[in-house]
Structure formats: C-alpha cells, structure tokens
Protein backbone atom coordinates (compact mmCIF):
# COMPACT_ATOMS: atom_id res chain seq x y z
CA UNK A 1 255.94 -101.27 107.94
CA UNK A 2 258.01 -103.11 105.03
CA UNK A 3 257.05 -105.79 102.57
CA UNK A 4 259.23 -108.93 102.28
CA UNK A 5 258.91 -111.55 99.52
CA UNK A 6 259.38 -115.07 101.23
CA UNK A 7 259.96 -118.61 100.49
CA UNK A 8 259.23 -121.61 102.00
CA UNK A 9 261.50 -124.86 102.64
CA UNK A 10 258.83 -126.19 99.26
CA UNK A 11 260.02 -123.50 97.20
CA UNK A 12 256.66 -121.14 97.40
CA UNK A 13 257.16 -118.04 96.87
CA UNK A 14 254.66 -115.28 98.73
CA UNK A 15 254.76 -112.05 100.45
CA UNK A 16 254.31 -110.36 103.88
CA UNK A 17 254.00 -107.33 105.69
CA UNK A 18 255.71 -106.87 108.76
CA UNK A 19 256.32 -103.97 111.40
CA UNK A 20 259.85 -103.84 111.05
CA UNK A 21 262.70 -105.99 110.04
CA UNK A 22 263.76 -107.16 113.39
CA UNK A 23 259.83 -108.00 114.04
CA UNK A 24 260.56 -110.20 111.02
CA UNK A 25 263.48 -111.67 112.16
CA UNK A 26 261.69 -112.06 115.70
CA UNK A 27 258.70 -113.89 114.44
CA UNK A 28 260.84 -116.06 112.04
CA UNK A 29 262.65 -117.43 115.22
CA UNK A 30 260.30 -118.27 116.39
CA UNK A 31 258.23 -120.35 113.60
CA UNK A 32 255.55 -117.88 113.51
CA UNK A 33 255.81 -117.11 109.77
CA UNK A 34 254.07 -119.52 107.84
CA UNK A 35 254.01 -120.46 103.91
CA UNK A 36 250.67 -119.07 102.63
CA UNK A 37 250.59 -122.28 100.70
CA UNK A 38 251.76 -125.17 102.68
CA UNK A 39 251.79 -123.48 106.02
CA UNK A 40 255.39 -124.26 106.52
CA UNK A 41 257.34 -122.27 108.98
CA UNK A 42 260.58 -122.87 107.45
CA UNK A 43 260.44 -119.00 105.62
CA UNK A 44 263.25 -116.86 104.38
CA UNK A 45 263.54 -113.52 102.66
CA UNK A 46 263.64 -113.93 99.23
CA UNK A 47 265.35 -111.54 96.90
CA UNK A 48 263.22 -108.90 96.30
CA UNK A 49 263.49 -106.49 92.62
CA UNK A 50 262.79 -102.99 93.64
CA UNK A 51 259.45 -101.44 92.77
CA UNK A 52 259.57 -99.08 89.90
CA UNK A 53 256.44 -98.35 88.27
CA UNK A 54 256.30 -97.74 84.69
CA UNK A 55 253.34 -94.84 84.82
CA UNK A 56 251.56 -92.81 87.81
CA UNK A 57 249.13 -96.04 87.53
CA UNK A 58 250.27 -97.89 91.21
CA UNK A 59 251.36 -101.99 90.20
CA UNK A 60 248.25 -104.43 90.36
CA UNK A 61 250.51 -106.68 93.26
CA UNK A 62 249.06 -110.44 93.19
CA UNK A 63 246.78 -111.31 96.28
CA UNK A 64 248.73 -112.69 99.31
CA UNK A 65 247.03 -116.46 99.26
CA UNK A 66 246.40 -116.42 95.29
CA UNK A 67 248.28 -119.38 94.25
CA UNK A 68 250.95 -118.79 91.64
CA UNK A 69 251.51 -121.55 89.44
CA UNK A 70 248.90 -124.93 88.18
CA UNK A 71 250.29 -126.96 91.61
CA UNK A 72 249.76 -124.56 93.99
CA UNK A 73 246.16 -124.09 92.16
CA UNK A 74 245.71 -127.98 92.32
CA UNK A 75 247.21 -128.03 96.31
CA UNK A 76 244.45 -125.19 97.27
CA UNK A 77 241.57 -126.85 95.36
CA UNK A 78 242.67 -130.27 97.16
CA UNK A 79 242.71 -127.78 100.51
CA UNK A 80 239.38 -126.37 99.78
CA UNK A 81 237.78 -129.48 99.12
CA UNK A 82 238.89 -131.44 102.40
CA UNK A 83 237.86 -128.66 104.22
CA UNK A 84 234.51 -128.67 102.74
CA UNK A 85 233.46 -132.68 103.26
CA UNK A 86 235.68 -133.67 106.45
CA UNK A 87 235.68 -132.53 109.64
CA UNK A 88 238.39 -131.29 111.46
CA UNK A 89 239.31 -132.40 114.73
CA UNK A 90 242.98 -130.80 115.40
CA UNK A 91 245.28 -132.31 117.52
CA UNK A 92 242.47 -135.34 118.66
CA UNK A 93 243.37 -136.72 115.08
CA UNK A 94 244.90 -139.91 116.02
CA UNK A 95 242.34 -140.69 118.80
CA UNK A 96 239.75 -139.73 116.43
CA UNK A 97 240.83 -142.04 113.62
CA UNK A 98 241.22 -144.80 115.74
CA UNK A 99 237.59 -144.49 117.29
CA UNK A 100 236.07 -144.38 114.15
CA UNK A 101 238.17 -147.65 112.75
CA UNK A 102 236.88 -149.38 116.11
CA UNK A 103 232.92 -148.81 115.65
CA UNK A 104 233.04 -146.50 119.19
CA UNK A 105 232.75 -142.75 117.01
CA UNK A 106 230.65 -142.71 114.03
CA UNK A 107 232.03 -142.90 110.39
CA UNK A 108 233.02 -139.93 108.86
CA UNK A 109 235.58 -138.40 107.05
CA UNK A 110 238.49 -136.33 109.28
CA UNK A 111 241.41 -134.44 109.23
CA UNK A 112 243.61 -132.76 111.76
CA UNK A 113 247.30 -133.23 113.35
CA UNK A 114 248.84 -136.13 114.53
CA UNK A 115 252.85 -136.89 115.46
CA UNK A 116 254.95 -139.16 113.31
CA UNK A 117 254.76 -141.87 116.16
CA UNK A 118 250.66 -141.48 116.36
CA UNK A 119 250.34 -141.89 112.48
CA UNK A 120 252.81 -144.86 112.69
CA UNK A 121 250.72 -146.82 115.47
CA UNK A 122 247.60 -146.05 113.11
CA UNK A 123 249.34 -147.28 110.06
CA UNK A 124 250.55 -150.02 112.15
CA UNK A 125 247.13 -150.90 113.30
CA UNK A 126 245.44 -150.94 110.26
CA UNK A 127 243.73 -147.61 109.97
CA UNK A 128 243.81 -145.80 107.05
CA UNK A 129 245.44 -142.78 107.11
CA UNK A 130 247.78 -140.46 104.82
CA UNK A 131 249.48 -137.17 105.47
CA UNK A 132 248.06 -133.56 103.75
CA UNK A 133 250.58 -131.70 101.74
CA UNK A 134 249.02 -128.96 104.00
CA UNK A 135 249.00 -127.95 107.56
CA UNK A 136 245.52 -128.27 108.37
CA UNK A 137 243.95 -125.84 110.42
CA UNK A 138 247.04 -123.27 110.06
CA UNK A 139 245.30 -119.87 108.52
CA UNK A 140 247.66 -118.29 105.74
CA UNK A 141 249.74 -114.94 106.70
C-alpha cells in the first residue's frame, strides 16, 4: 500500500491510499480518483513532506473527507444540506426538472446530473435550474 497527497483541478488538497503506484497511475487514467471535496477527477500527486514523527506518539493525520479550510467547511455544509431536503434523481435530472416545471411530476426540490446541452434547453425553457459546486451523488475516496 502507499499514501499519496492529491489535488484537484480546484486546488483541494486530500489524501489516498492506493495498492501501488502504478494502481494509482491506472485509476487516475482512467478518472476514477475523485476530489474528496468537489468530486473532481482531475487529481494529481501533490508533493508530499516525509513523515518524521517528533516522539514514539504516531501523528494524529486529519480525516480523509474533513474539510480543511472555512470554504471547503461552507461547500460540505451546502452538500449536507441539499442532500438532506432534495431528492436525488441522478442522471433523470433534466427530465425530472422539466416534469415538475410542467405540472405532470409533483413539486419538489431535486438534484442530480444533467449535460451542458440538457441544462441549456432548461434554462432556455424557463426552468429554474443552477449547477452544484459538487458532483452529486459521487461518494468521496
């Protein structure tokens, strides 16, 4: 096994476990490593100080999804609460939304995954929609 310290495309900074280095590199390639804040899959190794302890007590290392800084902390509270009071219907976003706007699904709040061109025709349409600075449904590493 070996520990990596990553970063995302946004700059977030979190760490991993992996079996080897070239299972790294392997799920990497393939945009299965995910930020543990934003769920991006645009990761890199970070650089990575060497762990020296100080005394025979081990390091108290910082939980993998604890978020590091006050806007991380504000992004997982925004997370948390969405998840709590919508519902989330995945990739049926855009039909969703649009069923709802017509009067043919019933009103409620929803989140899930659309394409740029879906959330466009919404927009376009008139329904109310807005991107998450998360990807929903997407579990942390």
């Amino acid at each position: 096994m070996i520990h990596y310290a990553l970063r995302c495309a946004e700059g977030h900074d979190f760490d991993s476990w992996f079996q080897s280095a070239a299972a790294f590199d392997k799920l990497a390639a393939a945009g299965m490593v995910a930020c543990a804040v934003c769920g991006g899959s645009e990761v890199e190794k970070a650089v990575m100080a060497p762990r020296v302890g100080k005394s025979d007590a081990p390091a108290k290392p910082r939980p993998l999804g604890k978020p590091a800084n006050p806007a991380e902390q504000a992004l997982a509270a925004l997370r948390k609460k969405i998840e709590a009071n919508a519902d989330y219907v995945g990739p049926k976003f855009a039909r969703e939304a649009r069923a709802i706007h017509e009067g043919s699904a019933p009103e409620r709040p929803i989140y899930g995954e659309a394409r740029a061109d879906e959330a466009r025709a919404l927009l376009e349409d008139g329904v109310p929609v807005a991107p998450l600075p998360f990807t929903p449904g997407r579990k942390s590493n």
